[in-house]
C-alpha atoms as a PDB file:
ATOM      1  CA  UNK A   1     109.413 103.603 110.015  1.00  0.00           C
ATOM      2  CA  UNK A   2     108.402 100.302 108.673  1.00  0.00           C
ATOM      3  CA  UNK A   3     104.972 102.250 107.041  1.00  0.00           C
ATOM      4  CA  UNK A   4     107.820 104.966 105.517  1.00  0.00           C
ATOM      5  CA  UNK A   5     110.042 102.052 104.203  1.00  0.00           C
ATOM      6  CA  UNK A   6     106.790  99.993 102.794  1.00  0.00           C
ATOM      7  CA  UNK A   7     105.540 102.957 100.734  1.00  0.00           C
ATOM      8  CA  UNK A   8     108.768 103.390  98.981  1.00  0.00           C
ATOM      9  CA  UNK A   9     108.598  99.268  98.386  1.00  0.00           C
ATOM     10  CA  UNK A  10     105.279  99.892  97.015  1.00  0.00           C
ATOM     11  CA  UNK A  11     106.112 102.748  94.898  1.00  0.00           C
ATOM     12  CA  UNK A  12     108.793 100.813  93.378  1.00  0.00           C
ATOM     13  CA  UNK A  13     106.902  97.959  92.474  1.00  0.00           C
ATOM     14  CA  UNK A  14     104.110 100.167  91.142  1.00  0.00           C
ATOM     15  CA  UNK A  15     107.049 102.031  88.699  1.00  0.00           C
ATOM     16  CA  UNK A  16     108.149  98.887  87.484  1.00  0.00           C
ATOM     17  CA  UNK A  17     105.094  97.711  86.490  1.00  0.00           C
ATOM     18  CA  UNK A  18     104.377 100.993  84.806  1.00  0.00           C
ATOM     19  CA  UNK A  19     107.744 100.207  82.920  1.00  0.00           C
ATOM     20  CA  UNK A  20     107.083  96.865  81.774  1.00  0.00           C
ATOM     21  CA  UNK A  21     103.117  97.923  80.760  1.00  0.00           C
ATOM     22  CA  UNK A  22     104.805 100.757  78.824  1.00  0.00           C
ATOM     23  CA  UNK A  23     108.115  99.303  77.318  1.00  0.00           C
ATOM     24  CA  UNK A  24     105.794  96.038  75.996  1.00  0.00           C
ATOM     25  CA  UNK A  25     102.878  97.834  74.906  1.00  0.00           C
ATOM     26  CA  UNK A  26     100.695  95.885  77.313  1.00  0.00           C
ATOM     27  CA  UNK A  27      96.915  95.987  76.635  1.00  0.00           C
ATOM     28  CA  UNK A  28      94.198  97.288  78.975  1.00  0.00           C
ATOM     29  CA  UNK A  29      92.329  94.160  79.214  1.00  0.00           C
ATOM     30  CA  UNK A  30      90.883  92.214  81.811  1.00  0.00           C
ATOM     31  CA  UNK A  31      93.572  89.513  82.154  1.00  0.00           C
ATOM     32  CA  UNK A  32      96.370  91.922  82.596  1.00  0.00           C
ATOM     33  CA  UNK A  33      94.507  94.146  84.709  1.00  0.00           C
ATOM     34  CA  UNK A  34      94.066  91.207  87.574  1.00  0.00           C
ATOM     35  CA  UNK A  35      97.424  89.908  87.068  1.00  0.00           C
ATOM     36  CA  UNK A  36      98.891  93.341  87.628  1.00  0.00           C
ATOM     37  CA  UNK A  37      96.877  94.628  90.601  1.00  0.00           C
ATOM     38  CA  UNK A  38      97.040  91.059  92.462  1.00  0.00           C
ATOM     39  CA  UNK A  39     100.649  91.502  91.969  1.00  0.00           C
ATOM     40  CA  UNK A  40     101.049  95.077  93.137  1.00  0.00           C
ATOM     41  CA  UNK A  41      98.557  94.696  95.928  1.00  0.00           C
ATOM     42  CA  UNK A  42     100.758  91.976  97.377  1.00  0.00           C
ATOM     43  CA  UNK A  43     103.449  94.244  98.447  1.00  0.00           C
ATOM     44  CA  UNK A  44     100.805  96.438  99.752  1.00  0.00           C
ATOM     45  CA  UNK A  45      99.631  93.379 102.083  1.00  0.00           C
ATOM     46  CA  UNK A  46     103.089  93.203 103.038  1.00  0.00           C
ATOM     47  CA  UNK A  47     102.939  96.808 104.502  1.00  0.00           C
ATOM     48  CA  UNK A  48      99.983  95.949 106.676  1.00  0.00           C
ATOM     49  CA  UNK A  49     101.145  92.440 107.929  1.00  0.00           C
ATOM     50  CA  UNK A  50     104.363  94.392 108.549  1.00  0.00           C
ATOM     51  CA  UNK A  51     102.513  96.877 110.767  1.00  0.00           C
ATOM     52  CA  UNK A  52     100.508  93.688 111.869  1.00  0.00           C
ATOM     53  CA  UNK A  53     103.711  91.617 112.931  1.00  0.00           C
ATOM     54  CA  UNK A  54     102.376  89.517 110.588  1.00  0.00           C
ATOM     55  CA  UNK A  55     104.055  89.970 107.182  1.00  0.00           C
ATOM     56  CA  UNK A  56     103.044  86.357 105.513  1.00  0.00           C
ATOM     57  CA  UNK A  57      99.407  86.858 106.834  1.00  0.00           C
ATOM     58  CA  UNK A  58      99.396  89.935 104.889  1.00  0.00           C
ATOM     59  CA  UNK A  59      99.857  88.609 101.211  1.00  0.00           C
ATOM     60  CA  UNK A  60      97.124  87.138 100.077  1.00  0.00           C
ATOM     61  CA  UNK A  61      94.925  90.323 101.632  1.00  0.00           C
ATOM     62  CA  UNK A  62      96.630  92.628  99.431  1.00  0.00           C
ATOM     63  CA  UNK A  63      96.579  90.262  96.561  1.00  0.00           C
ATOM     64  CA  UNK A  64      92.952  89.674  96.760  1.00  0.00           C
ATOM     65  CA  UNK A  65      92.040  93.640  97.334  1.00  0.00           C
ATOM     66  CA  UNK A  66      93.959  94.197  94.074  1.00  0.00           C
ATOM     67  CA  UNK A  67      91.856  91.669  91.922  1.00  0.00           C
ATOM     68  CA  UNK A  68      88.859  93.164  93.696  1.00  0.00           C
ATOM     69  CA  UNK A  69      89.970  96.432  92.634  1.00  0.00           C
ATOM     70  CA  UNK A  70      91.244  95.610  89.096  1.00  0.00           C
ATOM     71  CA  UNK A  71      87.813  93.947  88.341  1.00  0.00           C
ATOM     72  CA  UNK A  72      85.531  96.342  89.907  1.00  0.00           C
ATOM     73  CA  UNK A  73      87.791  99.097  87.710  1.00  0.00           C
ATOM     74  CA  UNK A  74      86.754  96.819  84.350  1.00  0.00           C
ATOM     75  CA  UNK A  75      82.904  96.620  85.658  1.00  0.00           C
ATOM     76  CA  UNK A  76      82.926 100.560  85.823  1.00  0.00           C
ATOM     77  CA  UNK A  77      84.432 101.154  82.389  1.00  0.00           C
ATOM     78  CA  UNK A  78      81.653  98.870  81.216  1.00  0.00           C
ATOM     79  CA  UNK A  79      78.945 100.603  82.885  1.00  0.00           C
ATOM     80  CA  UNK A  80      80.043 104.251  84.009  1.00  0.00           C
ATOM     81  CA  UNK A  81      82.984 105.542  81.587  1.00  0.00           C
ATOM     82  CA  UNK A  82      84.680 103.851  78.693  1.00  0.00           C
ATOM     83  CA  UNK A  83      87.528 105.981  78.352  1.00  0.00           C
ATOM     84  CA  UNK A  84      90.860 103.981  80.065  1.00  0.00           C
ATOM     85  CA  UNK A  85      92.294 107.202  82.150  1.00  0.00           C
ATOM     86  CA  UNK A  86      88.406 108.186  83.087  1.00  0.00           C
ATOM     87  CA  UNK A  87      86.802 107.932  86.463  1.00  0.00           C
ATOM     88  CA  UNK A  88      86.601 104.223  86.461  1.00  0.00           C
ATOM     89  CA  UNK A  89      90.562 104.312  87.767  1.00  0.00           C
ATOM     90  CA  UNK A  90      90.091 106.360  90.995  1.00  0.00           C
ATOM     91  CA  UNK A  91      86.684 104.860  91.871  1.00  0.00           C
ATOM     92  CA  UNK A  92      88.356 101.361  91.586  1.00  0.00           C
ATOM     93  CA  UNK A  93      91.081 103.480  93.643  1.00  0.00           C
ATOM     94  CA  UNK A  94      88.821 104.414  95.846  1.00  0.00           C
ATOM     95  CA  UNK A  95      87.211 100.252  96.154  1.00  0.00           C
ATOM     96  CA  UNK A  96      90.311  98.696  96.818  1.00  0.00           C
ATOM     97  CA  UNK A  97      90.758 100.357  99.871  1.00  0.00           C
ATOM     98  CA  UNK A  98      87.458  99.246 101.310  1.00  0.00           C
ATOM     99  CA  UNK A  99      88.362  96.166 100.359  1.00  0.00           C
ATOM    100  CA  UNK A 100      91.708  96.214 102.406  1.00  0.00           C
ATOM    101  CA  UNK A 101      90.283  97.934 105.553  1.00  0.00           C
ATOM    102  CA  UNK A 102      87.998  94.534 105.888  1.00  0.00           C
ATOM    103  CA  UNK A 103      90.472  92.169 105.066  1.00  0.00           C
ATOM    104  CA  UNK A 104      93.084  94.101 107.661  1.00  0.00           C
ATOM    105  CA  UNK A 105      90.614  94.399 110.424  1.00  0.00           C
ATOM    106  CA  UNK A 106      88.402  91.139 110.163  1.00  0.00           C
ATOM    107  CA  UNK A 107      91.638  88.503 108.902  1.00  0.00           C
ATOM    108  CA  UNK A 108      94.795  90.221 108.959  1.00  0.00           C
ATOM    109  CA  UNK A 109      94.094  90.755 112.873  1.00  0.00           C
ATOM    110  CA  UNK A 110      92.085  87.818 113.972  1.00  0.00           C
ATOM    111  CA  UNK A 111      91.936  86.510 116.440  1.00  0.00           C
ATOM    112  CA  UNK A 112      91.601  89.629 117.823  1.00  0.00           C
ATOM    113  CA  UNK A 113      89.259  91.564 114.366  1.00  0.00           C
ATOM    114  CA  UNK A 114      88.522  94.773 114.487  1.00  0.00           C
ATOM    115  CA  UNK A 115      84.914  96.324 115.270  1.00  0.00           C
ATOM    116  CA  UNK A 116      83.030  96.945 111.577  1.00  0.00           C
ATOM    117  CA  UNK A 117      82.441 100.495 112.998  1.00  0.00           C
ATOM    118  CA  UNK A 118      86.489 100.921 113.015  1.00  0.00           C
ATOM    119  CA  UNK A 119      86.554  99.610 109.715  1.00  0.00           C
ATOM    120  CA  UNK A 120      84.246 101.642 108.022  1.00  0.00           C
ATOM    121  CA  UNK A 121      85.795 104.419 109.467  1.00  0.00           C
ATOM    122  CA  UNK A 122      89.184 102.995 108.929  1.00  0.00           C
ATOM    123  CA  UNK A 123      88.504 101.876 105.451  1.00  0.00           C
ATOM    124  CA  UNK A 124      86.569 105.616 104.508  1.00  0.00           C
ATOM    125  CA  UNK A 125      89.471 107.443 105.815  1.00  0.00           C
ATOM    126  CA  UNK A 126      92.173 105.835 103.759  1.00  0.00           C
ATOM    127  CA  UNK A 127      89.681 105.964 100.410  1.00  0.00           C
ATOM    128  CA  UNK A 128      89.061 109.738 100.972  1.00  0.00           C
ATOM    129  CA  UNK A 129      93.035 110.217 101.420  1.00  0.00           C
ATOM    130  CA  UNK A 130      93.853 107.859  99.133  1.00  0.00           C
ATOM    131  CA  UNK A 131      91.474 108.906  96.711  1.00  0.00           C
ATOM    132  CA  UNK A 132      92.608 112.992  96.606  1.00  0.00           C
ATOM    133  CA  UNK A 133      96.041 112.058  96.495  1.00  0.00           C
ATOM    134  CA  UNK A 134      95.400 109.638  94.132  1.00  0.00           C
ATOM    135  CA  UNK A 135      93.258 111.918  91.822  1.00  0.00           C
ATOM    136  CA  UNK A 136      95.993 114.588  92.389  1.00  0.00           C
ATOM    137  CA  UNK A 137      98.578 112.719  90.633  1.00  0.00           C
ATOM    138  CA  UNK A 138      96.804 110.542  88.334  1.00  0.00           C
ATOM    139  CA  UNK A 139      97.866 112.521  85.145  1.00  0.00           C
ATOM    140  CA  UNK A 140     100.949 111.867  85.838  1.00  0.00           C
ATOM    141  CA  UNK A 141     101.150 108.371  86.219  1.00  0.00           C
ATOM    142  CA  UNK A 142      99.036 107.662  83.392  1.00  0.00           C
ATOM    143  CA  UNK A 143      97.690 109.249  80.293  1.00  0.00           C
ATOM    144  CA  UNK A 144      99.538 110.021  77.274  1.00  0.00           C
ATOM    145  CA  UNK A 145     103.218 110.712  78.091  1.00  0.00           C
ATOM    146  CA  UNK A 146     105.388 113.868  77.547  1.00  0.00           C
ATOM    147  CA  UNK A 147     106.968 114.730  74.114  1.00  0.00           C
ATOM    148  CA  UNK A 148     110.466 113.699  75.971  1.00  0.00           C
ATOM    149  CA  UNK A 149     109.113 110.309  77.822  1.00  0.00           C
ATOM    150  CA  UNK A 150     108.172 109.145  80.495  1.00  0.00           C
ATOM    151  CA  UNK A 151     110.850 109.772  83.801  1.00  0.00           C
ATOM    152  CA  UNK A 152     110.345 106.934  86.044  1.00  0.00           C
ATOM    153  CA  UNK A 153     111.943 108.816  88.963  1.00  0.00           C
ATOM    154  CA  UNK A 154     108.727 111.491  88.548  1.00  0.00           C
ATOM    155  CA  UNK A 155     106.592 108.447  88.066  1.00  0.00           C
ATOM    156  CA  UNK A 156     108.011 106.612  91.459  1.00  0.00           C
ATOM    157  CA  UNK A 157     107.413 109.846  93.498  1.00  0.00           C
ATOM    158  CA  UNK A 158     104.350 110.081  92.120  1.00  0.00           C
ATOM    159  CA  UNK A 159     103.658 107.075  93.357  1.00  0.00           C
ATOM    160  CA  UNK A 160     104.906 107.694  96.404  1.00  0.00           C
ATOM    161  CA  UNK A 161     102.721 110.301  96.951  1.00  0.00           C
ATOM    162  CA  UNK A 162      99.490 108.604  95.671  1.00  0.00           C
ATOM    163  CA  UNK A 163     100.161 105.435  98.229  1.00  0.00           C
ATOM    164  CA  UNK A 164     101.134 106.906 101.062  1.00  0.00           C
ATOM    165  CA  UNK A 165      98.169 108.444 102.642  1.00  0.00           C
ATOM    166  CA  UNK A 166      96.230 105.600 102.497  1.00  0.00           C
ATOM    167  CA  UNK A 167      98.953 102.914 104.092  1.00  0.00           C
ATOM    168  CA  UNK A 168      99.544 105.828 106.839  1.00  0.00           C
ATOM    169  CA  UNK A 169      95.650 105.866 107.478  1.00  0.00           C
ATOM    170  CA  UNK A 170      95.751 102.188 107.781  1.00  0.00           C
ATOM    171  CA  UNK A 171      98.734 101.673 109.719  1.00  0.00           C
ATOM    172  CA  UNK A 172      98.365 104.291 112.016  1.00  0.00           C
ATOM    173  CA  UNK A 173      98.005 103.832 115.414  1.00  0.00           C
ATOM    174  CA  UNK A 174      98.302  99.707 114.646  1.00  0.00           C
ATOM    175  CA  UNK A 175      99.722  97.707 117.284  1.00  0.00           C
ATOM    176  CA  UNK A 176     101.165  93.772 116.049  1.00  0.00           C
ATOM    177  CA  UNK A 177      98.434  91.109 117.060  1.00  0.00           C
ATOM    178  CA  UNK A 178      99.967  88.974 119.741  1.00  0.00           C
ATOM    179  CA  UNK A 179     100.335  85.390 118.615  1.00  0.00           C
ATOM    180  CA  UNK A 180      99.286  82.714 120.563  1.00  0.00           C
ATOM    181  CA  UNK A 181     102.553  81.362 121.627  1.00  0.00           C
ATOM    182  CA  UNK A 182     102.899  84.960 123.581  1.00  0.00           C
ATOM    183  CA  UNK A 183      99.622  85.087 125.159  1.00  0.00           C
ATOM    184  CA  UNK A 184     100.250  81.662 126.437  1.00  0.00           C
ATOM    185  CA  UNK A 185     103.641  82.684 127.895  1.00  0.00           C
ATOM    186  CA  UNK A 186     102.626  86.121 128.839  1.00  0.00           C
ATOM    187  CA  UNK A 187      99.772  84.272 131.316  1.00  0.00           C
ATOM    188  CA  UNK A 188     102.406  81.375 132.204  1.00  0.00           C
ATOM    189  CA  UNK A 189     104.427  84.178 134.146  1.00  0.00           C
ATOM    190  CA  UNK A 190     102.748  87.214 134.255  1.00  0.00           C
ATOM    191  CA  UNK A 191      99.953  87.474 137.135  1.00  0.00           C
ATOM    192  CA  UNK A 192      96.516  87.827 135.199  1.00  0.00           C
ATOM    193  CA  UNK A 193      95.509  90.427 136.830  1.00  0.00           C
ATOM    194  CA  UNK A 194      98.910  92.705 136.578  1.00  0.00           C
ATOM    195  CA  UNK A 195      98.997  91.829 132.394  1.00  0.00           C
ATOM    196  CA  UNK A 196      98.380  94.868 130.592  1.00  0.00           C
ATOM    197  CA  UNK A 197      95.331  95.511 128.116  1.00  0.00           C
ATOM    198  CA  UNK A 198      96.278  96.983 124.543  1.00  0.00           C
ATOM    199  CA  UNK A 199      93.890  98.753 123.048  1.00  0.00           C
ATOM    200  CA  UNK A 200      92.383  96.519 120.068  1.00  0.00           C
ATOM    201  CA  UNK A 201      89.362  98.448 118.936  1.00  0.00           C
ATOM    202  CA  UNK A 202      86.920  96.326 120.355  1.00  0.00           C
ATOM    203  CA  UNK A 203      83.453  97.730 121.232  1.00  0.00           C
ATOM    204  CA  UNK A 204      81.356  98.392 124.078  1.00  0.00           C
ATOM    205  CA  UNK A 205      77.531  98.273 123.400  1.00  0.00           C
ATOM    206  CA  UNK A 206      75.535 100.972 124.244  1.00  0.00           C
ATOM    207  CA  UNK A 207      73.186  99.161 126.242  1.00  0.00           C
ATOM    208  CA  UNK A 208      75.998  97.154 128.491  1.00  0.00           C
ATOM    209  CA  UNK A 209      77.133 101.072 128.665  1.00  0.00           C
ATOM    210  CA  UNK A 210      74.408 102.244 130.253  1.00  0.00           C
ATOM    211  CA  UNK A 211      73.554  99.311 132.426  1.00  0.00           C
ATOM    212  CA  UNK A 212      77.158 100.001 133.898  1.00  0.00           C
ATOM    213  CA  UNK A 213      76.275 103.766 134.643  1.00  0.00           C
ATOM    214  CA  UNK A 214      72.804 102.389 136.178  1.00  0.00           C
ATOM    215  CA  UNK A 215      74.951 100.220 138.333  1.00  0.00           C
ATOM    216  CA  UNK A 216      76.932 103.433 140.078  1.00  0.00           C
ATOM    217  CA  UNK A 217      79.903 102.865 138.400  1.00  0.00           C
ATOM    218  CA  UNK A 218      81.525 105.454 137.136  1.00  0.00           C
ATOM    219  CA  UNK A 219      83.623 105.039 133.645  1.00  0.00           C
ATOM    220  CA  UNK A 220      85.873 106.850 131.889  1.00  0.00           C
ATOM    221  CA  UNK A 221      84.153 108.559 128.604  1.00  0.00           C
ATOM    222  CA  UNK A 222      85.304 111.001 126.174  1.00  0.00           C
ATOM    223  CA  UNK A 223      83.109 112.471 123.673  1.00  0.00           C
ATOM    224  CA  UNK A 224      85.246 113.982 121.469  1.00  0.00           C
ATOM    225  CA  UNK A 225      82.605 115.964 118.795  1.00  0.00           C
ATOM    226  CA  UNK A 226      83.023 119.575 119.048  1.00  0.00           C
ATOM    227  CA  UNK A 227      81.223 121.687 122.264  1.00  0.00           C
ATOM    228  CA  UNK A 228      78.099 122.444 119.837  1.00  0.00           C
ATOM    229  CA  UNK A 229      76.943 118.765 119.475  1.00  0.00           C
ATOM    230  CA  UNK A 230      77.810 117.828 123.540  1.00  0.00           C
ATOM    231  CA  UNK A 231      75.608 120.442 124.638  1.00  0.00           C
ATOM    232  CA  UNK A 232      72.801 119.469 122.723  1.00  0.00           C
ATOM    233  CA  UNK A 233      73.451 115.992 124.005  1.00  0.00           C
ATOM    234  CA  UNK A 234      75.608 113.501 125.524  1.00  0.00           C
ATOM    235  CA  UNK A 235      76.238 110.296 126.981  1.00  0.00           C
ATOM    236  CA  UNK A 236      75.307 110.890 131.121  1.00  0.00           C
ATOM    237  CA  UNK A 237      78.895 111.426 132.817  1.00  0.00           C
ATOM    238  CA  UNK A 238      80.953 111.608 129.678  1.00  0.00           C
ATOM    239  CA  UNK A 239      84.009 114.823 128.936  1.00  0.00           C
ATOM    240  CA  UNK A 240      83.746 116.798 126.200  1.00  0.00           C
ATOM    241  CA  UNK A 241      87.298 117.319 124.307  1.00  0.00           C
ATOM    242  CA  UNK A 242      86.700 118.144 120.834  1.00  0.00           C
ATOM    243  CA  UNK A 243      89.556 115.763 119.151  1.00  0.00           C
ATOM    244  CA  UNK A 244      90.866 119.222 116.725  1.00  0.00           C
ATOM    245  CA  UNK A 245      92.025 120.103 120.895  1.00  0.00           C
ATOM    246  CA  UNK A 246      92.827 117.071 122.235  1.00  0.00           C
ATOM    247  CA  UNK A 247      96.497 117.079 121.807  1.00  0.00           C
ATOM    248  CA  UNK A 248      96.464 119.956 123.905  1.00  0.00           C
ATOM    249  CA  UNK A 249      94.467 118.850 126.259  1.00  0.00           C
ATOM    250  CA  UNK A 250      95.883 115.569 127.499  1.00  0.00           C
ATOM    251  CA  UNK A 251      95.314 116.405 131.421  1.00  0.00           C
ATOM    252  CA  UNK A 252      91.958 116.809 131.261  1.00  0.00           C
ATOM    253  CA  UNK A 253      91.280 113.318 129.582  1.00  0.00           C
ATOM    254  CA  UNK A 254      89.426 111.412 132.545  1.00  0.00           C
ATOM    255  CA  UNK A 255      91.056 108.513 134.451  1.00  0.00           C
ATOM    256  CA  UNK A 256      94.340 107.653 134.327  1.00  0.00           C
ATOM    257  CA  UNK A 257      96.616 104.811 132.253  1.00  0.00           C
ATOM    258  CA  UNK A 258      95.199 101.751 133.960  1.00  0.00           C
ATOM    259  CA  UNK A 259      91.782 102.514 133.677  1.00  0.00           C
ATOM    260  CA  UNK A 260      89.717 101.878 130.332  1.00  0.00           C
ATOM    261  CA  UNK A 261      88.483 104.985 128.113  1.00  0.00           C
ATOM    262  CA  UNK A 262      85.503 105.072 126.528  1.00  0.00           C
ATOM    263  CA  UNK A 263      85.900 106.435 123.230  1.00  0.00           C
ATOM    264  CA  UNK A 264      82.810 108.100 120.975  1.00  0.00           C
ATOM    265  CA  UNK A 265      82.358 110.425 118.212  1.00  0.00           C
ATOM    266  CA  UNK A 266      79.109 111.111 115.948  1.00  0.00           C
ATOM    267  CA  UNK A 267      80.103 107.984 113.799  1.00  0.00           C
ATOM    268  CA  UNK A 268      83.470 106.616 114.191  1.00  0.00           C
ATOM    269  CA  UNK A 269      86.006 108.581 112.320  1.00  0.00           C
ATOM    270  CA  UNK A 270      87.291 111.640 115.002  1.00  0.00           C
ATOM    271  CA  UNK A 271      86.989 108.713 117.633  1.00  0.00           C
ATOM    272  CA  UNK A 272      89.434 106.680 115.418  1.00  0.00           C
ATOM    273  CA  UNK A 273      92.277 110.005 114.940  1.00  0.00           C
ATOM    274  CA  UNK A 274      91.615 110.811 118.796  1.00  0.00           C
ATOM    275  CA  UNK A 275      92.526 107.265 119.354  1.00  0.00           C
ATOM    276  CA  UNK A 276      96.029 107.906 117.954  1.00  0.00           C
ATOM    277  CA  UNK A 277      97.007 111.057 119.971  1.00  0.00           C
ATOM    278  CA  UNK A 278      95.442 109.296 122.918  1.00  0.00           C
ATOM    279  CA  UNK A 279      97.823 105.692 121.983  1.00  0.00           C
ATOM    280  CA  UNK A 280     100.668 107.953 121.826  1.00  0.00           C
ATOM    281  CA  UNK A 281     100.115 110.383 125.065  1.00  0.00           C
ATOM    282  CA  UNK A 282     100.315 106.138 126.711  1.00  0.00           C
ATOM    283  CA  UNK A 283      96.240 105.536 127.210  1.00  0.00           C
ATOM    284  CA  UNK A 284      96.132 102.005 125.434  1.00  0.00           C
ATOM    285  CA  UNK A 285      92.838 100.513 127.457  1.00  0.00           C
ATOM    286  CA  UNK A 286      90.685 102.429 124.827  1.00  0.00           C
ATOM    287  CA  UNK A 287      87.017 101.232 124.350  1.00  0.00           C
ATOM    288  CA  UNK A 288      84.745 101.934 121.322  1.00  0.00           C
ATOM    289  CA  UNK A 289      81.183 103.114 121.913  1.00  0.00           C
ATOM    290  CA  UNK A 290      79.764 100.893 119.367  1.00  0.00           C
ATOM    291  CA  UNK A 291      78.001 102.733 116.892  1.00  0.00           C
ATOM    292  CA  UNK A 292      78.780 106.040 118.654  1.00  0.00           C
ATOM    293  CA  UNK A 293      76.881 108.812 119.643  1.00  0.00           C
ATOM    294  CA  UNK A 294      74.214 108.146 116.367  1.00  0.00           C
ATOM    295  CA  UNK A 295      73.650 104.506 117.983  1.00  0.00           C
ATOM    296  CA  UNK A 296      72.935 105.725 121.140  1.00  0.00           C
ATOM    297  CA  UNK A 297      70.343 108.056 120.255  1.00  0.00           C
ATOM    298  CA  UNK A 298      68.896 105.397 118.178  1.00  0.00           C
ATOM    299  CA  UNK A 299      68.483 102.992 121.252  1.00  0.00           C
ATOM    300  CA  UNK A 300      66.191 106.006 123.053  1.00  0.00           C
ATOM    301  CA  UNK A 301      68.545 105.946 125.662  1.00  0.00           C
ATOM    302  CA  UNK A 302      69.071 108.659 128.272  1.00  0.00           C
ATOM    303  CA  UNK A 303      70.451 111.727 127.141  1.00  0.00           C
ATOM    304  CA  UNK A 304      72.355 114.428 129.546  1.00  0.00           C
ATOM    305  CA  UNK A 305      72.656 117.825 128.446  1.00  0.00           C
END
């Protein structure tokens, strides 16, 4: 709900400044540009330190992704395409959200960061998403307007629909970071060993992975490619669920709640959307393979078929 309610925020504040840029004849030049995206990006910062718990925290991220996006957009018109409405705008677009997926997962959540393989995968998500929506309405928020004006109420849909994939792709799945006043109470009356583990997208490395297989034990892990690439090779004692079928096939997830789930795919990204269905069936212990299945087989390391 709070992702639904910043979008329309965002949209708003994206409509106005279309408004003002229009209404005053403002000038596509660099100055401008940074103001305008360092202001717009703020209230997208909100959104995530919303999502985050963290709302303050969240500010300056978005504010800083918009200058990085407004300046990279002036770099490509200088090198790449000189027209104003060309493909400068959604390759900036497509920038910006890069830019946001690091600051989320490395500031916006410390202490607890996220794993650079979630970003990337986080961050290429929400610029592919981003980016069609994006592309799919750009005409309509810019350009030259219709013979009767412009309609703001088109242009804040529009909007709408241009921001919302990528906030969803970025929220999704979040959990808020707890601060340090709650860990302290949560292990001032909670028994260590009874306090429950949220998922936070931290890694396991492949070797430390293997040397706990070696051991006897026997963890949880879900390879969630499709049937194809698990038969040609897997991690030794992992389940294939290809994550298209995983929401039907909850049961046959190994383990239970309280144990930790080792999560893989061939590079991050169906790992990361099988970790949402998986969040909301209640597994939160979830474990990244780090660097997946492709880091694996670039250790050499043993390969079941």
């Amino acid at each position: 709900m709070k992702t639904i309610v910043g979008v329309l925020v965002v949209a708003a504040v994206a409509t106005v400044g279309d408004a003002i840029w229009y209404t005053y004849g403002v000038r596509h030049t660099i100055l401008p540009g940074l103001v305008h995206g360092a202001l717009l990006l703020t209230a997208v910062g909100a959104v995530l330190g919303a999502a985050s718990g963290r709302v303050l925290r969240g500010l300056p991220i978005g504010a800083l992704a918009g200058i990085g996006g407004a300046a990279s957009y002036s770099v490509l018109v200088a090198v790449m395409d000189r027209r104003t409405y060309g493909s400068a705008i959604p390759s900036a677009w497509v920038i910006m959200w890069l830019i946001l997926a690091a600051l989320e997962g490395r500031w916006l959540r410390a202490p607890r960061p996220r794993a650079w393989t979630a970003i990337a995968g986080r961050g290429l998500a929400a610029a592919v998403v981003g980016g069609l929506a994006f592309y799919g309405v750009m005409n309509i928020l810019w350009g030259r307007p219709p013979a009767g004006g412009r309609n703001y109420v088109v242009q804040f849909f529009a909007w709408a629909f241009a921001w919302a994939p990528g906030l969803f792709t970025l929220t999704f799945g979040g959990a808020p970071v707890p601060t340090s006043a709650s860990a302290r109470t949560t292990s001032s009356t909670t028994p260590l060993a009874s306090a429950p583990v949220a998922d936070t997208d931290s890694p396991i490395a492949a070797v430390e992975l293997l040397e706990r297989i070696d051991r006897g034990e026997r963890p949880c892990i879900l390879d969630v490619r499709s049937e194809g690439e698990f038969a040609a090779g897997h991690v030794p004692g992992a389940v294939n669920i290809p994550f298209t079928k995983l929401p039907s096939r909850m049961g046959d997830v190994p383990g239970t709640t309280g144990d930790d789930l080792i999560l893989y795919c061939g590079h991050g990204p169906r790992a990361y959307i099988a970790a949402a269905a998986l969040r909301q069936s209640g597994r939160k212990r979830i474990v990244y393979l780090s660097g997946h299945w492709v880091a694996w087989q670039n250790a050499c390391l043993p390969v079941e078929r």
